[in-house]
C-alpha atoms as a PDB file:
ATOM      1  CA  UNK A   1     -20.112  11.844 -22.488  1.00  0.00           C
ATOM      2  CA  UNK A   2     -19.323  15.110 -21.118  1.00  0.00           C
ATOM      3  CA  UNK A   3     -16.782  15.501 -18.416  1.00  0.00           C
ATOM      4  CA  UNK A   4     -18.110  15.568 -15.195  1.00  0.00           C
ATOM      5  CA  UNK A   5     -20.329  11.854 -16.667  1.00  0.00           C
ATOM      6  CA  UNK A   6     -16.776  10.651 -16.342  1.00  0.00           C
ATOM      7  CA  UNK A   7     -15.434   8.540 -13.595  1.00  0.00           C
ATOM      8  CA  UNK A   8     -12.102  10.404 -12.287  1.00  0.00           C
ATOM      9  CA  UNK A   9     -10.913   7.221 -10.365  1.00  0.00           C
ATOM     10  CA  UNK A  10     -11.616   4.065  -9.398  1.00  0.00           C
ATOM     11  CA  UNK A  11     -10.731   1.300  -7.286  1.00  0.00           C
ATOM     12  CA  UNK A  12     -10.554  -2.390  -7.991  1.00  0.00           C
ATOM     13  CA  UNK A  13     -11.198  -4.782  -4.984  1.00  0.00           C
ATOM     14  CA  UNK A  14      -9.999  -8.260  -4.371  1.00  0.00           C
ATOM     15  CA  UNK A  15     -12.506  -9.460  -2.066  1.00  0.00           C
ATOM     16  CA  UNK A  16     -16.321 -10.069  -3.985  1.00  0.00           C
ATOM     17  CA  UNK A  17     -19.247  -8.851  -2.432  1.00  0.00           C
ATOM     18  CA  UNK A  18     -21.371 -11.724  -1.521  1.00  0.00           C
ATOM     19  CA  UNK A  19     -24.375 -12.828   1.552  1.00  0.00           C
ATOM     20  CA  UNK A  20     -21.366 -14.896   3.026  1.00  0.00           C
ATOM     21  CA  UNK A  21     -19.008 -11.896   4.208  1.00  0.00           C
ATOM     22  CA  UNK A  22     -21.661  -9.530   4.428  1.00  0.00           C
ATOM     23  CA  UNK A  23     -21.636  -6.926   1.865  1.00  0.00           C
ATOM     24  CA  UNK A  24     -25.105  -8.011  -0.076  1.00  0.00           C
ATOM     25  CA  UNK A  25     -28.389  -8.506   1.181  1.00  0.00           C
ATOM     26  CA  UNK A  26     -30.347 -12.373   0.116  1.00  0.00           C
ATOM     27  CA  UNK A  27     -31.791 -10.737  -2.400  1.00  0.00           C
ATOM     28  CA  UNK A  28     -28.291  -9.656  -3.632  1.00  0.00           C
ATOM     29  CA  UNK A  29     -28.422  -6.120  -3.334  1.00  0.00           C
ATOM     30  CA  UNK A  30     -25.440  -3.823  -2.087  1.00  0.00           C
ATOM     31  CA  UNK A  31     -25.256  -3.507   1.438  1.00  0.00           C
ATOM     32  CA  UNK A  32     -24.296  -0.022   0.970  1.00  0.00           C
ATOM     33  CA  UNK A  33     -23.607   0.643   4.823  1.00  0.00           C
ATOM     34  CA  UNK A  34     -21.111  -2.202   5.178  1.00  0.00           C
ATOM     35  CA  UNK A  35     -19.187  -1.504   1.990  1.00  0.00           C
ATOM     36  CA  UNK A  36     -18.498   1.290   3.501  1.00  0.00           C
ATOM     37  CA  UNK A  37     -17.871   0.320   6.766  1.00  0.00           C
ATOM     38  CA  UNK A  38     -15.185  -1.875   5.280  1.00  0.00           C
ATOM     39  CA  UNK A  39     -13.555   0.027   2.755  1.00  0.00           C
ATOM     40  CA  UNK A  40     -13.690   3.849   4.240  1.00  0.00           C
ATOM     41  CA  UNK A  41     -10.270   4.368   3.674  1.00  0.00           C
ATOM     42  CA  UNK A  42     -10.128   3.407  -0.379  1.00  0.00           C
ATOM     43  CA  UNK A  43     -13.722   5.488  -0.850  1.00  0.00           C
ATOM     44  CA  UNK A  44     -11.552   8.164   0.803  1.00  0.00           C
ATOM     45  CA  UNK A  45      -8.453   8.070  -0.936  1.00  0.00           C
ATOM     46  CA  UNK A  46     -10.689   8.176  -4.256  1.00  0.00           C
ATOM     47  CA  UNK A  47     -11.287  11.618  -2.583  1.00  0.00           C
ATOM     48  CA  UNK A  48      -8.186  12.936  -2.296  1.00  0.00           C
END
């Protein structure tokens, strides 16, 4: 893999992404919209 393939940083979550709390769809796809809704501040410190 070449560098920039490379994840710099990640963040592990407690909560799982389920219909229940929102965060997938029935057909269990990412709510994209919502996941970040919820967790702007951890996709932005992956930022900084």
């Amino acid at each position: 893999m070449k560098s920039y393939e490379r994840p710099k940083r990640i963040a592990l979550l407690a909560e799982e992404f389920t219909t229940a709390n929102g965060l997938l769809t029935p057909s269990l796809k990412v709510k994209r919209s919502a996941v970040l809704a919820r967790y702007a501040e951890v996709v932005a410190s992956l930022y900084r």
